[in-house]
C-alpha atoms as a PDB file:
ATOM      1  CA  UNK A   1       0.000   0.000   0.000  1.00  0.00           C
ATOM      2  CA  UNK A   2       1.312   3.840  -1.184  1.00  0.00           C
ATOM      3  CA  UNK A   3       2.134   5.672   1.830  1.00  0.00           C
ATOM      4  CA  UNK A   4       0.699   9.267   1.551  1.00  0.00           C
ATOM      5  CA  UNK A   5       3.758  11.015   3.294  1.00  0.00           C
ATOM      6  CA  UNK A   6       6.094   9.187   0.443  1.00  0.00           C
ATOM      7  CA  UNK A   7       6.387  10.995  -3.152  1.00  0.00           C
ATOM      8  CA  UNK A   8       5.064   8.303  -5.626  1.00  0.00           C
ATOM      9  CA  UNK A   9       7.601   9.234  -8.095  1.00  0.00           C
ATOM     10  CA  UNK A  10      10.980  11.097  -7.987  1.00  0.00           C
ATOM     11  CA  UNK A  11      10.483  14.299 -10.322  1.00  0.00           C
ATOM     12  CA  UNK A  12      12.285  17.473 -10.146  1.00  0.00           C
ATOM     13  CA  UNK A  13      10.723  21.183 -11.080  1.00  0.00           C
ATOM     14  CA  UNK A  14      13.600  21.848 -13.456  1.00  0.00           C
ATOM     15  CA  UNK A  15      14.240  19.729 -16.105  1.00  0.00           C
ATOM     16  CA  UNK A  16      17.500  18.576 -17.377  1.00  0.00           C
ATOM     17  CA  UNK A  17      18.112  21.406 -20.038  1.00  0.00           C
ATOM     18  CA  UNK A  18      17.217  24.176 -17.598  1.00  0.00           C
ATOM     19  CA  UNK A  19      19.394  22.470 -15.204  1.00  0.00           C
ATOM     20  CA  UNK A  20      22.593  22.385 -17.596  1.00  0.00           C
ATOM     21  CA  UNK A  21      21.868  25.979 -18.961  1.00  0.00           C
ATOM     22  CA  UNK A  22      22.064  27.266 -14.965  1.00  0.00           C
ATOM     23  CA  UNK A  23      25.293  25.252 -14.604  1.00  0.00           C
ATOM     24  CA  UNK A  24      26.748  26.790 -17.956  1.00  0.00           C
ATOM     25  CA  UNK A  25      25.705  30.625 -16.747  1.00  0.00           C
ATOM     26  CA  UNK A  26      27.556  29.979 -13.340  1.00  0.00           C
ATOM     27  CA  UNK A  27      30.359  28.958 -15.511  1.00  0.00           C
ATOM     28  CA  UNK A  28      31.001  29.458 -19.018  1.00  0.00           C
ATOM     29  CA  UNK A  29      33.768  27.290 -19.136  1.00  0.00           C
ATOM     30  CA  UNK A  30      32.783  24.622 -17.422  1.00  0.00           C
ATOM     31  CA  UNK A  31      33.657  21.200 -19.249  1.00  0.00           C
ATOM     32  CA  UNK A  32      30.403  19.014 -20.504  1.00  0.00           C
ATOM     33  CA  UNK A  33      32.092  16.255 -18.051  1.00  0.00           C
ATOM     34  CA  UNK A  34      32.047  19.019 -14.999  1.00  0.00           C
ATOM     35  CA  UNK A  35      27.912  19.689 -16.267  1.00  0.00           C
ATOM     36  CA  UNK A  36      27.409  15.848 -16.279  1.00  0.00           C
ATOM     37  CA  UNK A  37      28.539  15.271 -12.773  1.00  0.00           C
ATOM     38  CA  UNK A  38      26.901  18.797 -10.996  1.00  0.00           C
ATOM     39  CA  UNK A  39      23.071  17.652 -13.050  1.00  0.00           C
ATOM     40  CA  UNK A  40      23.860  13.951 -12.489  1.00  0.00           C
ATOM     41  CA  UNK A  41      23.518  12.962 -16.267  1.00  0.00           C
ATOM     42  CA  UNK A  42      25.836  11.404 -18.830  1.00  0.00           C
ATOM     43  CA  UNK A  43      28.515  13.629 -21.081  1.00  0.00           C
ATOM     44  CA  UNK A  44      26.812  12.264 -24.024  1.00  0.00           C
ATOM     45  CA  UNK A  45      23.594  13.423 -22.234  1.00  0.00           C
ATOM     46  CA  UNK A  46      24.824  16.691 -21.746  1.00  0.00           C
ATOM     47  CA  UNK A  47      26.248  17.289 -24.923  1.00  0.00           C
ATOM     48  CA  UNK A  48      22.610  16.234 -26.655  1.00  0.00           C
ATOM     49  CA  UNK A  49      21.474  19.041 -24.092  1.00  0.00           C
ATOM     50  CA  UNK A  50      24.255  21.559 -25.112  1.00  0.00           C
ATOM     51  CA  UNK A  51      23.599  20.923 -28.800  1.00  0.00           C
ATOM     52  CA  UNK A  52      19.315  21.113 -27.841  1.00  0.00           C
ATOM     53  CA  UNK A  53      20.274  24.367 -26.643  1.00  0.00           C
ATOM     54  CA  UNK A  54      22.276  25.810 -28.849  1.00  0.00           C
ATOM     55  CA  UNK A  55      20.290  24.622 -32.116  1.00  0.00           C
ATOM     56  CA  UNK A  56      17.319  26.974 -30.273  1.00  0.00           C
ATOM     57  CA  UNK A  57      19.338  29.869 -29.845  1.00  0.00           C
ATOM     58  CA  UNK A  58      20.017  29.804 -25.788  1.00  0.00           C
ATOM     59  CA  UNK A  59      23.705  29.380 -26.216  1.00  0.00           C
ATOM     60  CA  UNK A  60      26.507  29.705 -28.287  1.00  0.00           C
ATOM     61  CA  UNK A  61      30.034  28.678 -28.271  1.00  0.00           C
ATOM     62  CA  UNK A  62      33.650  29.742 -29.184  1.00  0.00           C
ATOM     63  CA  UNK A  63      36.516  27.934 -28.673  1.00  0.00           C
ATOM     64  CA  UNK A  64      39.981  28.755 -26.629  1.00  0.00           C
ATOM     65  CA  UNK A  65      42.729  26.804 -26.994  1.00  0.00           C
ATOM     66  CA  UNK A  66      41.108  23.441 -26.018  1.00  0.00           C
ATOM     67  CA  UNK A  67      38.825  24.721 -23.991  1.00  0.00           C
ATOM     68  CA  UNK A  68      34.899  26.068 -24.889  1.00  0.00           C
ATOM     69  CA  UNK A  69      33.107  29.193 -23.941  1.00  0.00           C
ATOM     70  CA  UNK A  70      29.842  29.452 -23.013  1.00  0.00           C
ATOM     71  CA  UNK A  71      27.854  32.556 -23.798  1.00  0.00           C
ATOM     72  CA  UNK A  72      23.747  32.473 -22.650  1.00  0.00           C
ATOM     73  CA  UNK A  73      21.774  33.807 -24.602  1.00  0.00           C
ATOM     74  CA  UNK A  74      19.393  35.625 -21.812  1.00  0.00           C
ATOM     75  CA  UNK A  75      17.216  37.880 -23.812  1.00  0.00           C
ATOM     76  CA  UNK A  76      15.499  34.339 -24.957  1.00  0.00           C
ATOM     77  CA  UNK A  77      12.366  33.364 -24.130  1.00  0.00           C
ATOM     78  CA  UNK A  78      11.169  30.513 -22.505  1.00  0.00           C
ATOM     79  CA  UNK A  79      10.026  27.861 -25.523  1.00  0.00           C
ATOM     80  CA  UNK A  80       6.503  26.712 -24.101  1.00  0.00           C
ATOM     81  CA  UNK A  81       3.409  29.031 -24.933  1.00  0.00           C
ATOM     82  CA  UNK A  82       2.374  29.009 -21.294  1.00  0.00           C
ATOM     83  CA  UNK A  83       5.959  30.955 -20.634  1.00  0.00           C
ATOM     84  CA  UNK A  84       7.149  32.644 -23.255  1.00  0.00           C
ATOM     85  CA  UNK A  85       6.318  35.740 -22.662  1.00  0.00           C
ATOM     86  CA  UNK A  86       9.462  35.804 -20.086  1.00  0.00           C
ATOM     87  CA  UNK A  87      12.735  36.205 -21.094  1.00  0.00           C
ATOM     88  CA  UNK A  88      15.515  33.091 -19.417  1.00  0.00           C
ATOM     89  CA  UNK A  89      17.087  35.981 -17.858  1.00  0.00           C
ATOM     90  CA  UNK A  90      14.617  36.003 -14.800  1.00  0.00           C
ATOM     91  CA  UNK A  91      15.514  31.950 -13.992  1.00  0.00           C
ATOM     92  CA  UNK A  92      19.002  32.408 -14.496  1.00  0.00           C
ATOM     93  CA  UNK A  93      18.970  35.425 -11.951  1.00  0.00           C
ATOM     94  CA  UNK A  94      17.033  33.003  -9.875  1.00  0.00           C
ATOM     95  CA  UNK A  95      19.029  30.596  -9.486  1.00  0.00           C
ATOM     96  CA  UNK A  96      22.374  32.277 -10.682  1.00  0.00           C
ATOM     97  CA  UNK A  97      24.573  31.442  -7.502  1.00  0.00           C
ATOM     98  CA  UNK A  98      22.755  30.312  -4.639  1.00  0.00           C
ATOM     99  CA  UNK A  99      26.568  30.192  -2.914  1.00  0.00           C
ATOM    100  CA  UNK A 100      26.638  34.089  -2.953  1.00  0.00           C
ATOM    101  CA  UNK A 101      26.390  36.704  -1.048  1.00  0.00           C
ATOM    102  CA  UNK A 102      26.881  39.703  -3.146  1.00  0.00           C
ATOM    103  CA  UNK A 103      23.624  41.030  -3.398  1.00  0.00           C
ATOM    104  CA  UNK A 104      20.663  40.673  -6.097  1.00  0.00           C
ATOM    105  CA  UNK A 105      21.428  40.324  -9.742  1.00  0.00           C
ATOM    106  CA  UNK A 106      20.234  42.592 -12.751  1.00  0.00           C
ATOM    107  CA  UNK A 107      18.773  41.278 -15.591  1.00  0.00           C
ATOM    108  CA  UNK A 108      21.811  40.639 -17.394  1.00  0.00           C
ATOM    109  CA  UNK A 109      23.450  38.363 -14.670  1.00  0.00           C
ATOM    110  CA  UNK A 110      25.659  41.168 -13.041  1.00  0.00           C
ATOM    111  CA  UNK A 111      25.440  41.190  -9.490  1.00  0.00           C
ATOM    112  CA  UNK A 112      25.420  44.538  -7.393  1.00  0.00           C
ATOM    113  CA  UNK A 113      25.853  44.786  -3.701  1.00  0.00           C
ATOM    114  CA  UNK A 114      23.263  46.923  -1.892  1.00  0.00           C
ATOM    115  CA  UNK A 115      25.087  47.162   1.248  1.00  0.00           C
ATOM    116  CA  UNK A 116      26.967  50.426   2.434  1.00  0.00           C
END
C-alpha cells in the first residue's frame, strides 16, 4: 500500500536542459564532463542538451585553446506558450549562484551589492 507522506515518483521542477543551462551561466567554461557530474547525467547526455540548446538559440560557443566558452543567450524566451512571454534571464537570476552573497542580480546576470 502507497504511503501518503512518500512521493510516488521522484520528479524534479527543473528539467534537465534548464538544469545544464544554470550550470553553464555559473560557468562558461565549465567542461560538458564538470555539467554531467553537478546535473547527475551522462557527457553524451549533456552534450545532446548543449547541442538542444544551442540549435534553439540559448547558447553559443567559441573555442579557446582546447577549452569552450559558453555565452547564454538571456534575452530568450522561454520555448513553451504558457511561458514565453518571459525572457531566461529572470531563472538564471534566480538561481544564478545560490553560494553568494553579493547582493541581487540585474537582468543581465551582473550582481550589485546593496550594502553600504
Amino acid at each position: 500500500m502507497w504511503d501518503e507522506r512518500e512521493p510516488r515518483t521522484s520528479w524534479t521542477f527543473l528539467t534537465h536542459h534548464a538544469r545544464v543551462l544554470l550550470m553553464v551561466s555559473r560557468d562558461a567554461e565549465a567542461r560538458l564532463r564538470d555539467l554531467a557530474a553537478v546535473c547527475g547525467l551522462t557527457e553524451r547526455a549533456v552534450q545532446a542538451i548543449v547541442t538542444d540548446l544551442e540549435n534553439a538559440g540559448y547558447l553559443t560557443h567559441t573555442r579557446h585553446g582546447r577549452r569552450n566558452h559558453y555565452r547564454v543567450a538571456r534575452g530568450t524566451h522561454f520555448r513553451h506558450p504558457a511561458e514565453a512571454r518571459h525572457e531566461i534571464a529572470g531563472l538564471l537570476a534566480l538561481f544564478a549562484d545560490p553560494d553568494a552573497d553579493s547582493g541581487p542580480a540585474t537582468p543581465n546576470g551582473d550582481h550589485h551589492d546593496e550594502r553600504p
